[in-house]
Protein backbone atom coordinates (compact mmCIF):
# COMPACT_ATOMS: atom_id res chain seq x y z
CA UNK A 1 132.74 42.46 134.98
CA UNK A 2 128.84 43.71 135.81
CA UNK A 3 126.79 42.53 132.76
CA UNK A 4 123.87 44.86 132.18
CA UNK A 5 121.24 43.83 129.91
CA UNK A 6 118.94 45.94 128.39
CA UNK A 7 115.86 45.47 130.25
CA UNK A 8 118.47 46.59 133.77
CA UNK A 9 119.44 49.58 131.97
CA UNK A 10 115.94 50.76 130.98
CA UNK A 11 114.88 49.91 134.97
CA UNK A 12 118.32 51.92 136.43
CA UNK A 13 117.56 54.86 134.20
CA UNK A 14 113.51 54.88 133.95
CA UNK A 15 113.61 54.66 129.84
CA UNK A 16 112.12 52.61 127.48
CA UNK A 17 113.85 50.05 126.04
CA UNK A 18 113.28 51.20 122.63
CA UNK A 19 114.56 54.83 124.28
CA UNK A 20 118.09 52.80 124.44
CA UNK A 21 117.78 50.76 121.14
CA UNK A 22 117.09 54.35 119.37
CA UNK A 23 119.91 55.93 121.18
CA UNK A 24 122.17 53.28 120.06
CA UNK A 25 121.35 53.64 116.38
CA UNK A 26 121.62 57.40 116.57
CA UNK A 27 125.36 56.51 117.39
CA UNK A 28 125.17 57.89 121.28
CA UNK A 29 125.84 54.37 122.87
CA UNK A 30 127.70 51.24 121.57
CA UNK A 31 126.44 48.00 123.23
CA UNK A 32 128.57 44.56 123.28
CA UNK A 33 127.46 41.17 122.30
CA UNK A 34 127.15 37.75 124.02
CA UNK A 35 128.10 34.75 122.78
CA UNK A 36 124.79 34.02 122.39
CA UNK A 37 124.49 37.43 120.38
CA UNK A 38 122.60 38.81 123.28
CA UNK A 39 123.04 42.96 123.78
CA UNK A 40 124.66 44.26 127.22
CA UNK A 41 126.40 47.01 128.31
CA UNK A 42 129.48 47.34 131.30
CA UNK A 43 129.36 49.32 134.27
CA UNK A 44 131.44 51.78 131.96
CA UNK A 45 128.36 51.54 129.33
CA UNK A 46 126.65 52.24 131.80
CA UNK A 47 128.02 55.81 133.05
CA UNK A 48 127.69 57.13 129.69
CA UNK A 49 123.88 55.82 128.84
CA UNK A 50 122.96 58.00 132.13
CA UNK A 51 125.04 60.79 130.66
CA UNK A 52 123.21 60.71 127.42
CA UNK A 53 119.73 60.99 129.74
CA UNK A 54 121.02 63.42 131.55
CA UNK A 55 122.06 66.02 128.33
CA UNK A 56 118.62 64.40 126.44
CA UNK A 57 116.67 66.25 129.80
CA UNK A 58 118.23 69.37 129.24
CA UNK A 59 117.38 69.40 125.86
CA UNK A 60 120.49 68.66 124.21
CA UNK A 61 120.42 66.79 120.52
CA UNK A 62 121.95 63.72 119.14
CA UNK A 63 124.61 66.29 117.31
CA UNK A 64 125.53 68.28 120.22
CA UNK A 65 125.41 65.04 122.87
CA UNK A 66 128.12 63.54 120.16
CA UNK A 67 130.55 66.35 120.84
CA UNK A 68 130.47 66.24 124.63
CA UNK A 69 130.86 62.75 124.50
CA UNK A 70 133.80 62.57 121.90
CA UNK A 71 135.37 65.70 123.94
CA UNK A 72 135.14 64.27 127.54
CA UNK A 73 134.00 66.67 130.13
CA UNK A 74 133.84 69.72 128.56
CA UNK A 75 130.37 70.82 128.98
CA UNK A 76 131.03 74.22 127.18
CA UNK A 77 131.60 72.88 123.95
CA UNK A 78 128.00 71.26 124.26
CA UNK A 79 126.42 74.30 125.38
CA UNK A 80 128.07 75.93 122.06
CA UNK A 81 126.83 72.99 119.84
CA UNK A 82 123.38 73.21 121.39
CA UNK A 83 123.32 77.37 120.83
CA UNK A 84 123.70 76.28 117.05
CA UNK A 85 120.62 73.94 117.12
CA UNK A 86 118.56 76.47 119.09
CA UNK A 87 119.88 79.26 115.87
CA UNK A 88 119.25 77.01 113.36
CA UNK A 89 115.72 75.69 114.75
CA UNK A 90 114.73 79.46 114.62
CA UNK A 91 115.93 79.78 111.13
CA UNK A 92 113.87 77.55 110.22
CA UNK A 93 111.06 78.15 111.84
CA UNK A 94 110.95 81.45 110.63
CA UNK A 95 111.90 80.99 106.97
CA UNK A 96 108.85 78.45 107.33
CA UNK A 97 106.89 80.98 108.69
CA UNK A 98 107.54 83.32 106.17
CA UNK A 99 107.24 80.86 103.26
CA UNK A 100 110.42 81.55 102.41
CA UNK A 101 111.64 78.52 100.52
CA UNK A 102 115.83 76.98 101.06
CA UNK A 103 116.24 77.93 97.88
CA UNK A 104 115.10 81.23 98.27
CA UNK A 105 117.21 81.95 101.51
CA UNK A 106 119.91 80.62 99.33
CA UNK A 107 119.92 83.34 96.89
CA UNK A 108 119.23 86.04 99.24
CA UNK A 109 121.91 85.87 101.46
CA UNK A 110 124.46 84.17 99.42
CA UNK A 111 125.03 80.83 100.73
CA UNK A 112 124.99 77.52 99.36
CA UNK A 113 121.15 75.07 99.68
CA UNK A 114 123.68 72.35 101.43
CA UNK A 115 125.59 75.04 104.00
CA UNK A 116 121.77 76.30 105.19
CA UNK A 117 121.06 72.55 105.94
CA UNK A 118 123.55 72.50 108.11
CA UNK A 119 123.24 75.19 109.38
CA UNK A 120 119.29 74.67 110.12
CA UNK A 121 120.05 71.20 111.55
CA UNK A 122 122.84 72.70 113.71
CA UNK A 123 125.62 70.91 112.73
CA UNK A 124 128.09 74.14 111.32
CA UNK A 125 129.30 76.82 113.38
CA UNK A 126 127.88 80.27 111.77
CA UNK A 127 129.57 83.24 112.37
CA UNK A 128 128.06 86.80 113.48
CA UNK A 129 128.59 87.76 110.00
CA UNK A 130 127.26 85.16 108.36
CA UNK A 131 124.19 85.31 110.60
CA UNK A 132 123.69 88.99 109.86
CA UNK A 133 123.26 88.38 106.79
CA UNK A 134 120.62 85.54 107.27
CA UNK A 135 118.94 87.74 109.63
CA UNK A 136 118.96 90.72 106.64
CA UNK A 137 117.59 88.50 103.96
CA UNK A 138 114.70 87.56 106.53
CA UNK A 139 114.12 90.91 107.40
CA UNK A 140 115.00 90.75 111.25
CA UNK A 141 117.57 91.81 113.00
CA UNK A 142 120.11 89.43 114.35
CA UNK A 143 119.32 89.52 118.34
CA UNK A 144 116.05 87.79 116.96
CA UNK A 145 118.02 84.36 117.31
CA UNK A 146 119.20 84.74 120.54
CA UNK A 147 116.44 86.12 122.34
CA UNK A 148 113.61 83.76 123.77
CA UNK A 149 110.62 82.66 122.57
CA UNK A 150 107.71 84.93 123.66
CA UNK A 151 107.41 88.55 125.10
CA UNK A 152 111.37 89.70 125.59
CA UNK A 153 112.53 90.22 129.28
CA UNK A 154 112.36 93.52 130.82
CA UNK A 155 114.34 92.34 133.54
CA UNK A 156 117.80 90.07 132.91
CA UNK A 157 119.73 89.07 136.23
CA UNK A 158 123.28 88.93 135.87
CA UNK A 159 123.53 85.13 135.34
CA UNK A 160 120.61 84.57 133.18
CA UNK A 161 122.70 86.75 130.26
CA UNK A 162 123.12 84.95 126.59
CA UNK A 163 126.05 84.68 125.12
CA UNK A 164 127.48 85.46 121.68
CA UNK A 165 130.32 84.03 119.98
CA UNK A 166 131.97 86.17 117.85
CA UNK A 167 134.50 86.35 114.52
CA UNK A 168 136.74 87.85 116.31
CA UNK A 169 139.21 85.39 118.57
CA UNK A 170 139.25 86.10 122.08
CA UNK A 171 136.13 87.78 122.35
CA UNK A 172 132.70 87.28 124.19
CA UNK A 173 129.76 89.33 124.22
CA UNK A 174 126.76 88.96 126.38
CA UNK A 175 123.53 90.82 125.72
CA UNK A 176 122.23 93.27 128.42
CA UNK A 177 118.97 93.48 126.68
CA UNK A 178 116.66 91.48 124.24
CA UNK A 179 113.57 91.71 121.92
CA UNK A 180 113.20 94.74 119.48
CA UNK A 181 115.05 98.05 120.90
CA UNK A 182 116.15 101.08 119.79
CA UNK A 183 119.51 100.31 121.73
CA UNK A 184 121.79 97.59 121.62
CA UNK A 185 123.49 96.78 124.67
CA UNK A 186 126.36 94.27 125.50
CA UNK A 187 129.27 93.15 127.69
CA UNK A 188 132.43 92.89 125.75
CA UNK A 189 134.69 90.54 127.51
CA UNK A 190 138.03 90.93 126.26
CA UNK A 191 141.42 89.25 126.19
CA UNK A 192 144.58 90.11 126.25
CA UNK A 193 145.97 91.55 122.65
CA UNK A 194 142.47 90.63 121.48
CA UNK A 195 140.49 93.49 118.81
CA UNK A 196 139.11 93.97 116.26
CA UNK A 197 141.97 94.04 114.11
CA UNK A 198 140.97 96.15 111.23
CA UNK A 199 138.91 99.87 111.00
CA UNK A 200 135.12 99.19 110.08
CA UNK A 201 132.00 101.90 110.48
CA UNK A 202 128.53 101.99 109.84
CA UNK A 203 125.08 104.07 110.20
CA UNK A 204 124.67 105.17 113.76
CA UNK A 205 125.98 106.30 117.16
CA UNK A 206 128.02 104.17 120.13
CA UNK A 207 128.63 104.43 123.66
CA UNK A 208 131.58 102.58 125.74
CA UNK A 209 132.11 102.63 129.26
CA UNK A 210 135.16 100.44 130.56
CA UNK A 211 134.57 98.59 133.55
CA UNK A 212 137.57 96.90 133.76
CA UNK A 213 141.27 97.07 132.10
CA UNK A 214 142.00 99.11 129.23
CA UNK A 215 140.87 99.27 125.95
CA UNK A 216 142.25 100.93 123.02
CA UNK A 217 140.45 103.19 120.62
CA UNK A 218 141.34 104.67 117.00
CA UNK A 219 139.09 106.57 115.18
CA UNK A 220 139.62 107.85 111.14
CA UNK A 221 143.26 106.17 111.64
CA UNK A 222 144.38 109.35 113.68
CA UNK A 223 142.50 110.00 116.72
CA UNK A 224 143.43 107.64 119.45
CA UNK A 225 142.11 107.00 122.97
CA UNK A 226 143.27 104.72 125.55
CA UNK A 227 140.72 104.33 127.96
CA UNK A 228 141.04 102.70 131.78
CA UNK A 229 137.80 101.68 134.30
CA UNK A 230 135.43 104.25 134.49
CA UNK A 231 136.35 106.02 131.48
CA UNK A 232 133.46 106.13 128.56
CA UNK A 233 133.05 107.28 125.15
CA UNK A 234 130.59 108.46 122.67
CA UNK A 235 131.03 109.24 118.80
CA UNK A 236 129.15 108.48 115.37
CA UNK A 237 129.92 104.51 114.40
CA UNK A 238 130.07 106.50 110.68
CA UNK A 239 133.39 106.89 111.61
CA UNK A 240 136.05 104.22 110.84
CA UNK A 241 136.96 103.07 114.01
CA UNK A 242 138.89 99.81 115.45
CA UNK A 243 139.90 98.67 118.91
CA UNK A 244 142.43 96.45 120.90
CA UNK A 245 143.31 95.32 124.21
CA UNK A 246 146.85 96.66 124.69
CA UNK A 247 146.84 94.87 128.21
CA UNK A 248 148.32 91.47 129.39
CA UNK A 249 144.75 91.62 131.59
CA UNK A 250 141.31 90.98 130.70
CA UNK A 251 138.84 94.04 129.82
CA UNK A 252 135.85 94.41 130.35
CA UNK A 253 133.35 96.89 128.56
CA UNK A 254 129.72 98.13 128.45
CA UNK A 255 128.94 99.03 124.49
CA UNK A 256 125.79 100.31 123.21
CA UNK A 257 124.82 101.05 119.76
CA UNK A 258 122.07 102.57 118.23
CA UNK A 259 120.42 101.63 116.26
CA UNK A 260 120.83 97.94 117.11
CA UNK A 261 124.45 96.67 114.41
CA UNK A 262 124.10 93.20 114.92
């Protein structure tokens, strides 16, 4: 077995020593002990300290690096845990900004002081609901969190889109725009037998063109509309409405509200 001490592993990787002491007592690495009590790591040690540089120079956190590791290889799950820091970074930031106190946020959209720590530190999922009503209490609207810092992008190339998880299971939405808008574009990305399950409505107008598969639509629990690729629709969101994917196929679907839902 390769013994590396820590002065080889700072050299091999370009870190400070005190870089690898700190990422050991964050809980990222685990070294072994000598005899003589001395610290080294294994060539196996080894893989995973250049891992842990590797997600620390994309940005990733302590938190987030912790679930990639424990998972293995699945990268996605990071990128998930790392949306959460980026949310909860711009919570805070802005209830900071606003001199809105914990406390405050706490009473004004419901939640527990100890579940907005979390949340702020990144370390709880937070649903699209449960955001929205963050967002509401600090007067912006929820695409705030997911858009980038700075002057929004007039232009967004096809694989530069964000994300958004949602409540619903089996459902992704990307956002075709960002910043303030009057519309609120997305890319639905739906699976099989996934919807929205139950009728819901509120203040404005939508738009859906399907680009792919089928989706089903019932509106005021009598008008129904099953529409295929190229088919659109238009009607006020006033109107209780749900929606499924009656396929065995993926669907995918352009959806615009105004003004912006979420």
């Amino acid at each position: 077995m390769i013994k590396y001490f820590i002065g080889d592993i700072a050299k091999i990787l370009k870190v400070s020593t005190s870089t690898i002491r700190f990422w050991e007592r964050e809980g990222l690495i685990k070294s072994k002990r000598s005899k003589g009590r001395f610290r080294f790591f294994d060539e196996g040690d080894l893989n995973i300290i250049r891992k842990v540089k590797e997600l620390k120079d994309k940005g990733y956190k302590s938190e987030a690096i912790k679930e990639i590791l424990k998972i293995g290889k699945d990268e996605e799950i990071g990128k998930e845990a790392l949306n959460r820091e980026r949310i909860g970074d711009k919570i805070k930031r802005l209830r900071q900004r606003n001199r809105v106190s914990v406390k405050e946020l706490s009473k004004k959209a419901g939640f527990s002081i100890s579940f907005l720590n979390q949340v702020e530190q990144g370390k709880t999922n937070l649903s699209i609901v449960n955001l929205k009503r963050i967002a509401n209490a600090l007067n912006v609207n929820t695409l705030y969190f997911f858009s980038a810092e700075g002057k929004p992008r007039e232009l967004i190339r096809a694989g530069e889109r964000k994300s958004i998880f949602m409540d619903i299971k089996g459902v992704r939405m990307e956002l075709l725009a960002e910043g303030d808008t009057a519309m609120e574009p997305h890319m639905f990305y739906i699976e099989p037998r996934a919807g929205s399950e139950e009728f819901y409505c509120h203040k404005g107008e939508e738009f859906i063109f399907v680009l792919s598969g089928k989706l089903k639509i019932i509106i005021e629990g009598k008008i129904e509309h099953i529409l295929g690729p190229g088919d659109s629709l238009y009607f006020n969101s006033s109107r209780p409405h749900k929606w499924i994917n009656p396929t065995d196929n993926m669907t995918v679907v352009i959806w615009i509200n105004t003004p912006p839902t979420f």
